[in-house]
Structure formats: structure tokens, C-alpha cells
Protein backbone atom coordinates (compact mmCIF):
# COMPACT_ATOMS: atom_id res chain seq x y z
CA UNK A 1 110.60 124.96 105.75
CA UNK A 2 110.59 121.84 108.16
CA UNK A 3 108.25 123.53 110.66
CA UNK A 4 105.83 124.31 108.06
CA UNK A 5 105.56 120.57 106.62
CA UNK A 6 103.73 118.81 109.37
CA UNK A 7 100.43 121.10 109.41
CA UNK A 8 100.22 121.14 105.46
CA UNK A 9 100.57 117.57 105.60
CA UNK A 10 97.50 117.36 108.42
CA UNK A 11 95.70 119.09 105.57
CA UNK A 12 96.34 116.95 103.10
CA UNK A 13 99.08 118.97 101.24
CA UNK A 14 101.56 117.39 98.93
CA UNK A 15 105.38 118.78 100.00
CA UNK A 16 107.35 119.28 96.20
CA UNK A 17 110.91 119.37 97.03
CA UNK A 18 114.27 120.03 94.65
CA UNK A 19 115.56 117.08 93.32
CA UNK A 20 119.66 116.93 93.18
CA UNK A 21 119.32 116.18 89.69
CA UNK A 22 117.81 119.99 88.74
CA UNK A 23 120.93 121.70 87.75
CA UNK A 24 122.73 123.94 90.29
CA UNK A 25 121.52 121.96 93.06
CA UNK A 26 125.30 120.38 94.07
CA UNK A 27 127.25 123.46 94.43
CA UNK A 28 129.62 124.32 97.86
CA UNK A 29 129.09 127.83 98.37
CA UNK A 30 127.36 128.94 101.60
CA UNK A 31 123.91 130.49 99.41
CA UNK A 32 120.62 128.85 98.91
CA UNK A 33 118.86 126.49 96.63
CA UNK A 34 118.30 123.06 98.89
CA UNK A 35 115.95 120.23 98.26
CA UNK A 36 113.74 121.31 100.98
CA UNK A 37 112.34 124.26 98.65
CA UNK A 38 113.74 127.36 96.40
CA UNK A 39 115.86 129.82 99.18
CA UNK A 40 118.67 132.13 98.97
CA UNK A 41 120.61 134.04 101.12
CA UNK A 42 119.47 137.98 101.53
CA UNK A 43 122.48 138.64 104.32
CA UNK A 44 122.85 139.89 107.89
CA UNK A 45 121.21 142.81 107.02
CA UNK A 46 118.36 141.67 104.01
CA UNK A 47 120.99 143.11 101.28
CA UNK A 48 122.00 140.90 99.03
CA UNK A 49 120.04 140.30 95.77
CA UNK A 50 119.39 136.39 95.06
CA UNK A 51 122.08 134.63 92.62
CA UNK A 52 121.27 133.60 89.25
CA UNK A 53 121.65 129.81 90.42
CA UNK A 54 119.16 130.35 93.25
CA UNK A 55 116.42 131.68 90.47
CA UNK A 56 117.35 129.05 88.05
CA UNK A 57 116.66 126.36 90.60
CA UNK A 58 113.13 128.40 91.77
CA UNK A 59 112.24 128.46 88.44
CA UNK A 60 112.87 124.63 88.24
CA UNK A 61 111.29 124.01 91.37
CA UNK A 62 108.33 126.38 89.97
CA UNK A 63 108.25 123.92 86.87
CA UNK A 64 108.31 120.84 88.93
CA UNK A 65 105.03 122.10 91.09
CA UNK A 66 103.24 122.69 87.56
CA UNK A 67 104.14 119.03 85.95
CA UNK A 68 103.42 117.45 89.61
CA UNK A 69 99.72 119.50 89.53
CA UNK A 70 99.20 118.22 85.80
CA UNK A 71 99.85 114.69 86.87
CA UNK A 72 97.54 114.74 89.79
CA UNK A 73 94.71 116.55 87.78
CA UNK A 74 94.38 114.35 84.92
């Protein structure tokens, strides 16, 4: 995600990130869902299926890009 952020930002981009406050974002396990964008974990060999938690916090993050783009627009 990091290496993507500097040429959207030379285009005038605006980088939405997870807050810690969207639920399921302060959790231990070794899976994805980071303030740096909606990710999960697919395994050493692309098998695993994304946790509930991870789409719960995409789905946020998905919600968060809409209000953001309704703020800017009106």
C-alpha cells in the first residue's frame, strides 16, 4: 500500500485509511485489516478465504470512502 501512496498523491489523490476506532481494527491475530487499507491474508499458497472481521472492516473502510466523497462533493 505504501509504495502506491506517493504517485496518487503527485496526482492529487486523497489516501482514506482505517481508523482504529472501526470495529475489529485492534485484534492480535497474524490476518489483515490495518489502517493502511482493507487486506487479509490469502496464505502461502492463495488458499485461505478472507475472515469475517477482514470484510467487516472493508466494508467499513468502503463506507468511509463514500461519506469522505459526499463531504468533498457538496
Amino acid at each position: 500500500c505504501f509504495t502506491m501512496m506517493p504517485p496518487l498523491l503527485h496526482l492529487g489523490f486523497i489516501i482514506v485509511g482505517v481508523p482504529y476506532s472501526t470495529p475489529g481494527m485492534l485484534h492480535t491475530e497474524g490476518r489483515g485489516g490495518t489502517p493502511y487499507g482493507a487486506t487479509t491474508v490469502a496464505g502461502g499458497r492463495n488458499d485461505l478465504e478472507p475472515a469475517p472481521e477482514d470484510l467487516a472492516i472493508a466494508e467499513a473502510l468502503g463506507q468511509r470512502v463514500a461519506q469522505i466523497a459526499q463531504k468533498l462533493r457538496g
